[in-house]
Structure formats: structure tokens, C-alpha cells
N, C-alpha and C. Protein backbone atom coordinates (compact mmCIF):
# COMPACT_ATOMS: atom_id res chain seq x y z
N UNK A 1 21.45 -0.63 -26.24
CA UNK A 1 20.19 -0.80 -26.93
C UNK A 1 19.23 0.30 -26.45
N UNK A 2 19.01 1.40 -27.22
CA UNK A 2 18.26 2.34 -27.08
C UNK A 2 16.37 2.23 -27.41
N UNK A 3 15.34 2.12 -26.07
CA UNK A 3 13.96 1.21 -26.32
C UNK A 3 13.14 2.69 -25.78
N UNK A 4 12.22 2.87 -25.99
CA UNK A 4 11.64 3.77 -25.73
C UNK A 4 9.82 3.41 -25.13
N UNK A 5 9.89 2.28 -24.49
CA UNK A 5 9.16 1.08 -23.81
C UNK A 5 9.74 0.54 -22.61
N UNK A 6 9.01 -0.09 -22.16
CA UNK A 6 9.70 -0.99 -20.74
C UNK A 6 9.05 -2.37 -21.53
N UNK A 7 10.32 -3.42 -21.04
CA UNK A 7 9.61 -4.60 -21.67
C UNK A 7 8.74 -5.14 -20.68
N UNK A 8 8.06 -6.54 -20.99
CA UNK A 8 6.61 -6.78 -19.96
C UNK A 8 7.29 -7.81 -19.13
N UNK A 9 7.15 -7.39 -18.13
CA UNK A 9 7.80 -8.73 -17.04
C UNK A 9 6.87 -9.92 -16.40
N UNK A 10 6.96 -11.20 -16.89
CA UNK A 10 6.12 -12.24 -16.52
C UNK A 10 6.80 -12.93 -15.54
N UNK A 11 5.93 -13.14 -14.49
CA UNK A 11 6.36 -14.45 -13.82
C UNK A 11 5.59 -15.16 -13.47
N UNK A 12 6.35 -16.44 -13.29
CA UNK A 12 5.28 -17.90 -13.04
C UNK A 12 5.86 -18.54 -11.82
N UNK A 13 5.13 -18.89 -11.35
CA UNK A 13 5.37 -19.07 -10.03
C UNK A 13 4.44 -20.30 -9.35
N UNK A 14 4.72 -21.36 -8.52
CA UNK A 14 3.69 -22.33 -8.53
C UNK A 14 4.60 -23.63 -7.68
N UNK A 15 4.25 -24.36 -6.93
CA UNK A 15 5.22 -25.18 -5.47
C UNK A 15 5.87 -26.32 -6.77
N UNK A 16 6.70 -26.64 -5.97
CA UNK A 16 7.96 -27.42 -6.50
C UNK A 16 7.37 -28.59 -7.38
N UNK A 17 7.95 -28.56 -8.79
CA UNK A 17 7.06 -30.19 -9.01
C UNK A 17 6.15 -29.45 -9.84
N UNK A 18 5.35 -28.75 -9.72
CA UNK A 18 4.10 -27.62 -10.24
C UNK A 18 3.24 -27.71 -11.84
N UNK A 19 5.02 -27.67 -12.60
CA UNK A 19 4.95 -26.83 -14.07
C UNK A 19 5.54 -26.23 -14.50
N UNK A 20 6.11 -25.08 -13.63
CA UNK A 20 6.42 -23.81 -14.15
C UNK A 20 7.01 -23.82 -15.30
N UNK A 21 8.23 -24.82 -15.28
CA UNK A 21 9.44 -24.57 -16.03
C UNK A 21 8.41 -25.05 -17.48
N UNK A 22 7.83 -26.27 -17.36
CA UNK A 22 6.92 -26.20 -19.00
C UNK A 22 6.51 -25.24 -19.40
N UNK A 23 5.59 -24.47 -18.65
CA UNK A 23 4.93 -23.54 -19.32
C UNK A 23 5.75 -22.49 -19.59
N UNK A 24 6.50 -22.39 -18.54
CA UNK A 24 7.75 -20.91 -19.27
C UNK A 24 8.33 -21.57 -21.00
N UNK A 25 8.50 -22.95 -20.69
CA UNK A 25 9.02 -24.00 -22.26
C UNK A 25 8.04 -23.45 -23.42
N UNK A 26 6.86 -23.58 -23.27
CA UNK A 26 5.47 -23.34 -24.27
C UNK A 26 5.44 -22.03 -24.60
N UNK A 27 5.37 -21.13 -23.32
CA UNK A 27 5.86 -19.58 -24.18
C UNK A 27 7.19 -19.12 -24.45
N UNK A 28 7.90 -19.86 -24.49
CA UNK A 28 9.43 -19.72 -25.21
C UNK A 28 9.11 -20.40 -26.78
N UNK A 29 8.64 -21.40 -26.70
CA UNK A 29 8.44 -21.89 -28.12
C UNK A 29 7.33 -21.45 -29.03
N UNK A 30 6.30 -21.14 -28.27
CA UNK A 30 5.29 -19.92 -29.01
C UNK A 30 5.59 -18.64 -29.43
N UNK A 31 6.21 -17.81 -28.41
CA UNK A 31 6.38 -16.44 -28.82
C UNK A 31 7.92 -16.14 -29.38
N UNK A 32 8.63 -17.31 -29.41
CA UNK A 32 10.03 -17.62 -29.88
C UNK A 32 11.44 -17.03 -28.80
N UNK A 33 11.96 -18.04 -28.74
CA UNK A 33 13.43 -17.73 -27.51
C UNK A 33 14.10 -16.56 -27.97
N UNK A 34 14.20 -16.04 -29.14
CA UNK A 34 14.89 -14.95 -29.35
C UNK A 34 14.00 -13.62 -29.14
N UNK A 35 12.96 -13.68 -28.89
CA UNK A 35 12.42 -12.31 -28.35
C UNK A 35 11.93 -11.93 -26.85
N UNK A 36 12.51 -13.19 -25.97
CA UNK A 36 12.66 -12.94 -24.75
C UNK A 36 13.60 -13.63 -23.81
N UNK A 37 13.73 -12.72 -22.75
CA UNK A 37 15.01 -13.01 -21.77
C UNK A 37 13.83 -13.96 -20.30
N UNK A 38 14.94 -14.79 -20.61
CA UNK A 38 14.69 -16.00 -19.44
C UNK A 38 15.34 -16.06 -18.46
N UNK A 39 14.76 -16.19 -17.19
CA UNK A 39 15.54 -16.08 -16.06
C UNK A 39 14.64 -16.94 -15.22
N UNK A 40 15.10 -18.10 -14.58
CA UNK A 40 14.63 -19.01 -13.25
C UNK A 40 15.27 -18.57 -11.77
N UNK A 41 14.55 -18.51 -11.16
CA UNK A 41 15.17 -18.04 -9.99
C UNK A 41 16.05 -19.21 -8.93
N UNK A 42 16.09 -20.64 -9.73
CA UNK A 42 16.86 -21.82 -9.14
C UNK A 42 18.19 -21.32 -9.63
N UNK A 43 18.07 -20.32 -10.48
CA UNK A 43 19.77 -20.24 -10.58
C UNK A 43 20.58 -18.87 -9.17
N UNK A 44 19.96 -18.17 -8.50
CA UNK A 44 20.04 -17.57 -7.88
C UNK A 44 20.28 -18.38 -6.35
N UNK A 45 20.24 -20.03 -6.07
CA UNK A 45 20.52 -19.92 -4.95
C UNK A 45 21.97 -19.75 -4.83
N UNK A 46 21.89 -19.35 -3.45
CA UNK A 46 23.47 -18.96 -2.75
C UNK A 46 24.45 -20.12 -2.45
N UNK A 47 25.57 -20.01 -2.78
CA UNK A 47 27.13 -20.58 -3.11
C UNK A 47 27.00 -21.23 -1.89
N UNK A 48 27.09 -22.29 -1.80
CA UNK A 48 27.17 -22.74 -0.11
C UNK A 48 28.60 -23.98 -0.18
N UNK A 49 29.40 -23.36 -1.07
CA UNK A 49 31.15 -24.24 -1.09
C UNK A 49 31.58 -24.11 0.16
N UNK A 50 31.17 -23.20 0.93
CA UNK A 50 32.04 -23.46 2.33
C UNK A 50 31.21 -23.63 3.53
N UNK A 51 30.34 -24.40 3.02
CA UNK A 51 29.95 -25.39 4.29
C UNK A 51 30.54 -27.23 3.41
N UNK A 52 30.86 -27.98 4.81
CA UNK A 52 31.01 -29.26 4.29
C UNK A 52 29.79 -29.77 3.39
N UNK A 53 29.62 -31.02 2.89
CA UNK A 53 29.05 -31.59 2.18
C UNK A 53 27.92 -31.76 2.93
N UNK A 54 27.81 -32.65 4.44
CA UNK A 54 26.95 -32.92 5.04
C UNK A 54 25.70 -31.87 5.53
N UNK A 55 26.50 -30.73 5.74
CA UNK A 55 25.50 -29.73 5.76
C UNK A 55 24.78 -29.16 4.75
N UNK A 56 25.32 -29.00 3.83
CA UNK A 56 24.62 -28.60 2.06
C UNK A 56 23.71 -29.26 2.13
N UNK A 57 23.28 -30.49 2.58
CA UNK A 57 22.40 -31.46 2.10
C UNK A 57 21.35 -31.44 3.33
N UNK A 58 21.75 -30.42 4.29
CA UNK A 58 20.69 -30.22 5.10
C UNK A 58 19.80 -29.16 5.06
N UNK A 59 20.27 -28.27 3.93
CA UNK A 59 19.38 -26.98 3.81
C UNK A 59 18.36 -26.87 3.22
N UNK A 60 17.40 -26.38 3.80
CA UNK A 60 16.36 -25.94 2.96
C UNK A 60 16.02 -25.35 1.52
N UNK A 61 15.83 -25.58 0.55
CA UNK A 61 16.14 -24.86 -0.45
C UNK A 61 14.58 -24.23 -0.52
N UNK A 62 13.82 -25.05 -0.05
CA UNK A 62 12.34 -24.22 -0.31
C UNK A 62 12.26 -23.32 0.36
N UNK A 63 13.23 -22.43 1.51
CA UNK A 63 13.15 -21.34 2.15
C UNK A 63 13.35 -19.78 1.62
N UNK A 64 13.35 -19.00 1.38
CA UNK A 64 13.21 -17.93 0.58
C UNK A 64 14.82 -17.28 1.67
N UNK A 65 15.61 -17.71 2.45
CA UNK A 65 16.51 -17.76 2.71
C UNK A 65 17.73 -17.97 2.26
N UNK A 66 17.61 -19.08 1.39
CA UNK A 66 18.07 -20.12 0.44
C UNK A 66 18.58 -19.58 -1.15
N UNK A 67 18.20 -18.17 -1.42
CA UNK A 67 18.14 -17.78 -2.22
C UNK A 67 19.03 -16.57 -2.24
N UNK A 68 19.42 -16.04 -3.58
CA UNK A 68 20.07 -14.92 -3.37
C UNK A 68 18.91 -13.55 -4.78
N UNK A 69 18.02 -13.26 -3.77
CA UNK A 69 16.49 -12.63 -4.32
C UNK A 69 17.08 -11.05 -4.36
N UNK A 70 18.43 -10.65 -4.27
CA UNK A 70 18.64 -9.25 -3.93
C UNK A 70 19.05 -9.33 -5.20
N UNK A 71 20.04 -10.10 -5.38
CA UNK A 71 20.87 -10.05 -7.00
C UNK A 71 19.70 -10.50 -7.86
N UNK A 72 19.03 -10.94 -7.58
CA UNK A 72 17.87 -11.59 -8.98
C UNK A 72 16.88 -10.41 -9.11
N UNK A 73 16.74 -9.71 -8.37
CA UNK A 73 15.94 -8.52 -8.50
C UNK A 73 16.36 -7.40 -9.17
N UNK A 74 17.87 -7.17 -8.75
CA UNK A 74 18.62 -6.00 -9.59
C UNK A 74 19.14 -6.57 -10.91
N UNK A 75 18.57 -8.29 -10.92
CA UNK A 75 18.61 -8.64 -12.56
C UNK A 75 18.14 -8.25 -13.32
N UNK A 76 16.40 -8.41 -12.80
CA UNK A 76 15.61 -7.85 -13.36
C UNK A 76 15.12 -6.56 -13.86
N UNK A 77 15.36 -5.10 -12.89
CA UNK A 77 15.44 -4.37 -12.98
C UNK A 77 16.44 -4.27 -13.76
N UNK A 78 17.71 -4.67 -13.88
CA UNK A 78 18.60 -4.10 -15.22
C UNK A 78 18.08 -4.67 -16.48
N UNK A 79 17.36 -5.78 -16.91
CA UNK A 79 16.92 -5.87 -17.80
C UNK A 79 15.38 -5.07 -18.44
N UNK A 80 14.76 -5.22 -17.22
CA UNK A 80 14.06 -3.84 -17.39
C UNK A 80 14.35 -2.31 -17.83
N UNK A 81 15.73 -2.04 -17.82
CA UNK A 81 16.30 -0.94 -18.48
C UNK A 81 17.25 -1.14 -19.50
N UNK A 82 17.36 -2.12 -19.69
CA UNK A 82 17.72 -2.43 -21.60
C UNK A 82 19.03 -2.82 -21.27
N UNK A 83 19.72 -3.40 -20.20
CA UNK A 83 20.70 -3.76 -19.56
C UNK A 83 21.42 -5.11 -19.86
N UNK A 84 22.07 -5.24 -20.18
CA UNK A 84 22.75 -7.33 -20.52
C UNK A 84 22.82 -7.50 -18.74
N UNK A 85 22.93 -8.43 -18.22
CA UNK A 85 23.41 -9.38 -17.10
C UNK A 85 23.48 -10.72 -17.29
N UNK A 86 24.54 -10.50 -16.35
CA UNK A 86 25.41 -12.24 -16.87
C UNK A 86 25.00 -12.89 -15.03
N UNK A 87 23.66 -13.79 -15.15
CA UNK A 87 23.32 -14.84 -13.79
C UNK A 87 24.11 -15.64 -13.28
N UNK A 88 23.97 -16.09 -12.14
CA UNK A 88 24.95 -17.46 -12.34
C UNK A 88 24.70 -18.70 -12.58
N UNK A 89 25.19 -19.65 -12.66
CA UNK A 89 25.14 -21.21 -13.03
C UNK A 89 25.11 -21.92 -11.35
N UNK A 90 24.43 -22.37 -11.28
CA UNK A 90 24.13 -23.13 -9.79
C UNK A 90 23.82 -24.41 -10.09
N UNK A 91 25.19 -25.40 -9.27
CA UNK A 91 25.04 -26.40 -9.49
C UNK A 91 24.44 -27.66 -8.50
N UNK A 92 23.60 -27.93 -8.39
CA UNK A 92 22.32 -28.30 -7.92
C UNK A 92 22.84 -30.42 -7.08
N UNK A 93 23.93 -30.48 -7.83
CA UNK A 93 24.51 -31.70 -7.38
C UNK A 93 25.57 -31.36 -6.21
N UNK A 94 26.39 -30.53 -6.37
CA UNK A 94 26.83 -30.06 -5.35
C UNK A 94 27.06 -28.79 -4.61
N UNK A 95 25.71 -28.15 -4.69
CA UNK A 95 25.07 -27.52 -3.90
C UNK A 95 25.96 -25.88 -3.86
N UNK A 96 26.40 -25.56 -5.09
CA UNK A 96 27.45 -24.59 -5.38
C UNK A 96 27.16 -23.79 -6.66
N UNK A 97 27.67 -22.74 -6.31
CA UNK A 97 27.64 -22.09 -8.00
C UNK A 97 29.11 -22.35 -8.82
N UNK A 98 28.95 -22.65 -9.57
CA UNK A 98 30.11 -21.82 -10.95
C UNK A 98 30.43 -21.33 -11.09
N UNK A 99 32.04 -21.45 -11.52
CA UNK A 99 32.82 -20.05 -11.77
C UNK A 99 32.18 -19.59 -12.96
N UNK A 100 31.30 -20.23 -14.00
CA UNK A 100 30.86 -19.52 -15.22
C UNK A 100 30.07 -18.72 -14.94
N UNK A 101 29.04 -17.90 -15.79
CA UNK A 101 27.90 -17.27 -15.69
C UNK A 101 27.21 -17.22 -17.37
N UNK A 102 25.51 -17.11 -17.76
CA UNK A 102 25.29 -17.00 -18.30
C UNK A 102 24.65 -15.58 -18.71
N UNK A 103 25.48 -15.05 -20.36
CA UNK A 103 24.60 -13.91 -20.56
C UNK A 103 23.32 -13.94 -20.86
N UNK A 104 23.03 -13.06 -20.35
CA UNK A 104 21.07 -12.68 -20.70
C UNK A 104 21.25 -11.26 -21.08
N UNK A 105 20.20 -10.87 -22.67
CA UNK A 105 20.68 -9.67 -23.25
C UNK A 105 18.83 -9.33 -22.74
N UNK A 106 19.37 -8.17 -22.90
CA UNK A 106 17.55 -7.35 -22.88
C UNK A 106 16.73 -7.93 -23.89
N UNK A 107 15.11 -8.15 -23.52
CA UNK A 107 14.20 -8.44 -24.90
C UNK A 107 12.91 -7.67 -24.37
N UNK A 108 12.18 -7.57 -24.96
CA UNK A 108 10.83 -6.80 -25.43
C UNK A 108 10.04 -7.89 -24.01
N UNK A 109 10.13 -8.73 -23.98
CA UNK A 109 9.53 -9.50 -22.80
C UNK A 109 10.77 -10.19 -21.99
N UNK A 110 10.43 -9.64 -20.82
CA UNK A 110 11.73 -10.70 -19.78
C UNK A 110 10.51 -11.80 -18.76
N UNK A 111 10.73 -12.84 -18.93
CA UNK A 111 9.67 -14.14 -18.28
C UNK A 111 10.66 -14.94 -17.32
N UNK A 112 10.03 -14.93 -16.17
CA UNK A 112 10.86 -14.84 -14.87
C UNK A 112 9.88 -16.48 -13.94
N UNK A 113 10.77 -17.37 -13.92
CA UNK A 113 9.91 -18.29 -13.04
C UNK A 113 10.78 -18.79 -12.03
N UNK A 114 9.88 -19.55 -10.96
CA UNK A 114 10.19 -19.99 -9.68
C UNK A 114 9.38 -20.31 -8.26
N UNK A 115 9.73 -20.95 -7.32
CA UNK A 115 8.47 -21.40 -6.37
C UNK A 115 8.44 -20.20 -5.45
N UNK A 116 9.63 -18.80 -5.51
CA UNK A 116 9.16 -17.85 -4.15
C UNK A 116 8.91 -16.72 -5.05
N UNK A 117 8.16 -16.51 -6.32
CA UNK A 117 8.72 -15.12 -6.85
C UNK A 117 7.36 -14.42 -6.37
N UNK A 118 6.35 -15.09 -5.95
CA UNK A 118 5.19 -14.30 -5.59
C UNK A 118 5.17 -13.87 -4.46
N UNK A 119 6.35 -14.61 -3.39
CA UNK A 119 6.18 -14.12 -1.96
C UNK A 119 7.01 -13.03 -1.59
N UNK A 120 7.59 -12.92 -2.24
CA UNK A 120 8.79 -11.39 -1.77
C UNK A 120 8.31 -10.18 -2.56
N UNK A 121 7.97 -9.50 -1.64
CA UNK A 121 7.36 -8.14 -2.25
C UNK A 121 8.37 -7.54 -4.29
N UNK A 122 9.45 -7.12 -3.13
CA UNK A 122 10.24 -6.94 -3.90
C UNK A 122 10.23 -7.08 -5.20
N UNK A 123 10.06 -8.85 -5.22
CA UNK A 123 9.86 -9.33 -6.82
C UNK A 123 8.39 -9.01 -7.29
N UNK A 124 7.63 -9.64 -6.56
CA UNK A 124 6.23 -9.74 -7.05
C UNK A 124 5.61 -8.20 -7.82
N UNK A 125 6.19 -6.61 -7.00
CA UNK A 125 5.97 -5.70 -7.79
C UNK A 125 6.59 -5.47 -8.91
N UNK A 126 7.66 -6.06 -9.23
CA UNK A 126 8.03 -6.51 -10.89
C UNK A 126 7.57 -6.55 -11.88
N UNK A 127 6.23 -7.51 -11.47
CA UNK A 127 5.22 -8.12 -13.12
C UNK A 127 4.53 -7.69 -13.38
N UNK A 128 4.17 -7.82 -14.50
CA UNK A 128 3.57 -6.82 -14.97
C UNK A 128 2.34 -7.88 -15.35
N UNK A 129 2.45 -9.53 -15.77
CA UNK A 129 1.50 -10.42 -15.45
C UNK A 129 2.05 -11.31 -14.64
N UNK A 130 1.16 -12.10 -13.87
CA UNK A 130 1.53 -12.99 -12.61
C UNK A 130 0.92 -14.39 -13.20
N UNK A 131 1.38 -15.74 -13.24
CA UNK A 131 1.04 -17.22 -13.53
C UNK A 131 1.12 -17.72 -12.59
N UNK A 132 0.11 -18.37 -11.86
CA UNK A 132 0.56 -19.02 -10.84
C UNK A 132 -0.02 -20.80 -11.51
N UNK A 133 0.76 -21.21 -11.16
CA UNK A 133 0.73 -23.20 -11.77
C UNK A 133 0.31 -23.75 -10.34
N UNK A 134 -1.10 -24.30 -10.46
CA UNK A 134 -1.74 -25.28 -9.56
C UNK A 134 -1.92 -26.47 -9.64
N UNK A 135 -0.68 -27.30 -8.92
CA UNK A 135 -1.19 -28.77 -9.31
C UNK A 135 -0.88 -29.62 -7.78
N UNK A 136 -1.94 -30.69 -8.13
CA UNK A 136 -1.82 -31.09 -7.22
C UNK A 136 -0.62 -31.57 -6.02
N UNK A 137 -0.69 -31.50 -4.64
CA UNK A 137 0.48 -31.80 -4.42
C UNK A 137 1.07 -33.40 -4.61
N UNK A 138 0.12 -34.48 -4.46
CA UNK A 138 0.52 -35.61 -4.98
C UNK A 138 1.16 -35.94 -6.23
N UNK A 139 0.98 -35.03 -7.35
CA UNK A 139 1.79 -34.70 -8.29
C UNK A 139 2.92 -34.32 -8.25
N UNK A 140 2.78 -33.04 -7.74
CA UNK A 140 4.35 -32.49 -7.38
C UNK A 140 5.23 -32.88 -6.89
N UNK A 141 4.71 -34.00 -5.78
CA UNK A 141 6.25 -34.52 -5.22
C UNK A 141 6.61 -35.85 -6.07
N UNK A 142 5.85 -36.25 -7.31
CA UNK A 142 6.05 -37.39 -7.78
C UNK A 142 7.44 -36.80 -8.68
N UNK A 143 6.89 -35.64 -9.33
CA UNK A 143 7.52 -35.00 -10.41
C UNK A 143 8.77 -34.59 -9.79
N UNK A 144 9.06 -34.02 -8.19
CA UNK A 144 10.25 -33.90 -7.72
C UNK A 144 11.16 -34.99 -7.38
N UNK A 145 10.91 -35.75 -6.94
CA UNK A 145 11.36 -37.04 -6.66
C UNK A 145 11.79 -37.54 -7.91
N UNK A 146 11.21 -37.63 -9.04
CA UNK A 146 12.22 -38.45 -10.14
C UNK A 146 13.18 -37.05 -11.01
N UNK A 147 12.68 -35.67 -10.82
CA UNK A 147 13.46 -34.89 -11.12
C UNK A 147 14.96 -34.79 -10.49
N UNK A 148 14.33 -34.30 -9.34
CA UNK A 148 15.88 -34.64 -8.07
C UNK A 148 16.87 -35.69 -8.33
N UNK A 149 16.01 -36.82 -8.14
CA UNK A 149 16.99 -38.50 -8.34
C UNK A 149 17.98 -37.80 -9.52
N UNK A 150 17.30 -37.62 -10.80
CA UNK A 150 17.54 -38.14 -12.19
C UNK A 150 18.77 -36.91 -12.24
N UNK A 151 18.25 -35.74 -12.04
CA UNK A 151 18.61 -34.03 -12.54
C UNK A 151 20.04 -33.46 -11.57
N UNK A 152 19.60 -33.97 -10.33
CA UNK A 152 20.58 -33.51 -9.20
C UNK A 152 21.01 -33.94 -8.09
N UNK A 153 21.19 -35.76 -8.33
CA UNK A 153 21.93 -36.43 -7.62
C UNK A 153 21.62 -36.96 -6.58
N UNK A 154 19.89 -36.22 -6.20
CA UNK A 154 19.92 -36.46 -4.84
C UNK A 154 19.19 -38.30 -4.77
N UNK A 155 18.82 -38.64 -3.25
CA UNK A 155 18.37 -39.97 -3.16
C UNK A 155 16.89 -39.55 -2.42
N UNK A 156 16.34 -41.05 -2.74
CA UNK A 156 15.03 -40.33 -2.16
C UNK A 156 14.47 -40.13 -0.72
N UNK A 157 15.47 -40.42 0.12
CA UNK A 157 15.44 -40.27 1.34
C UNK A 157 15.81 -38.27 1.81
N UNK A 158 16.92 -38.07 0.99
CA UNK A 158 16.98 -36.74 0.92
C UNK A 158 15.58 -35.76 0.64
N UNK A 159 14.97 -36.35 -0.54
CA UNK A 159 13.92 -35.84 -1.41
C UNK A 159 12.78 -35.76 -0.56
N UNK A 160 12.34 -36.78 0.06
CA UNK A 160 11.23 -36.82 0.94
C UNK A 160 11.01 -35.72 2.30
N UNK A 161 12.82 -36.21 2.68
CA UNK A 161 13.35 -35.18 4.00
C UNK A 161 12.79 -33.57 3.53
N UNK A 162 13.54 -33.52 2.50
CA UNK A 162 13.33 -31.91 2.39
C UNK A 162 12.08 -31.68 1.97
N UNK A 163 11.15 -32.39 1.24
CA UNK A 163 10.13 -31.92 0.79
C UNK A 163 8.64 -31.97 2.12
């Protein structure tokens, strides 16, 4: 795909529970899914199949550790140059990625969300606009707690622990 532009890189960014993922929803359905590339940075955490079970469930995921921010960056940047990349699928119940991956083709806007994208240099010089989602934290952990339970298996003793 030959562009003679850089497309505009958004990210939203805002603590667990927040928003983000709605509002990335609202400008996907406003400015329409086919004229931009979507990328969450929950799909970037790191494969952790070879630790036992018991330990998976001890990690931090809110740690910017937790993440694999090197490959999500040279995502971005390849889509920033008119590039396809295929992310991975991270599966959030048992704490692993997928042998699948999903393609993401270049678009005129690439909109990028997640709770560390503002803290790592790296990413944050990326955007070209920055969203940050402020909500309360009594909110947020309500919204994680029945997300977690419902979305990814966990219990709420886990949920509380980590949060």
C-alpha cells in the first residue's frame, strides 16, 4: 500500500476498569472500523505457559513488566509505515498466548489503547493525540471485578489481590 502521509496515531490510556476500551468502541463506530487499525495493548502480554498455573495467577499484570511493549511498539511503527502485522491472541483465562494471531492491515488512523501506553516513553512518543479516561477508582474496581469474574475466569479473591 503505497501512502504518501503518516497515519494519526491515537492512544487512550486510563487505570484498569477506566473506559478505554468504550471509547476506543465509540470511535470505531463513529469514524467506522474499516478506516482504522485497532490495537489494545492487553493483547501484548507475555506467554507465561511455562510457569505452573499457581504462579500465573500470581503476577502482576498491572506492571509494565508484564507486557511485551517492545513487540507492540515495532507494531506500531510498522503500521505507521503502511505495514500489515499479525498481534497475538492472549488468553487471559489461562494466562497464555495462542498459537493464532490476528491480522491488522494499515489504515489512515491506527487507535492504540491500554492502562501503560502513557508511561513508557517509547510508546507515548508515538501519538500523535493522547486520551487519557478518568474515572473514579471506586468505579474501576467495580467494573474490574465483574469484568475479570465474567471475561477471564478469575475469582474475586484473585481480583481484589491483584488490584
Amino acid at each position: 500500500m503505497v501512502k504518501h502521509h503518516s497515519p494519526i496515531v491515537i492512544g487512550i490510556a486510563g487505570g484498569t476498569g477506566s473506559g478505554k476500551t468504550t471509547v476506543a468502541n465509540v470511535i470505531l463506530d463513529r469514524v467506522g472500523a474499516d478506516k482504522i487499525a485497532f490495537l489494545t495493548h492487553d493483547a501484548y502480554y507475555k506467554d507465561l505457559d511455562h510457569l505452573p498455573r499457581a504462579q500465573r495467577d500470581m503476577i502482576n499484570f498491572d506492571h509494565p513488566d508484564s507486557l511485551e511493549t517492545t513487540l507492540f511498539v515495532d507494531h506500531i511503527k510498522k503500521l505507521n509505515h503502511w505495514q500489515t502485522v499479525e498481534i497475538p491472541i492472549y488468553d487471559f483465562t489461562t494466562h497464555t498466548r495462542t498459537e493464532n494471531t490476528t491480522r491488522i492491515e494499515p489504515r489512515d488512523v491506527i487507535l492504540v489503547e491500554g492502562i501503560l501506553i502513557f508511561a513508557e516513553s517509547a510508546l507515548r512518543k508515538l501519538f500523535d493525540v493522547k486520551i487519557f479516561v478518568d474515572t473514579p477508582a471506586d468505579i474501576r474496581f467495580i467494573r474490574r471485578l465483574q469484568r475479570d469474574i465474567i471475561e477471564r475466569g478469575r475469582t474475586v479473591e484473585s481480583v481484589i489481590q491483584q488490584y
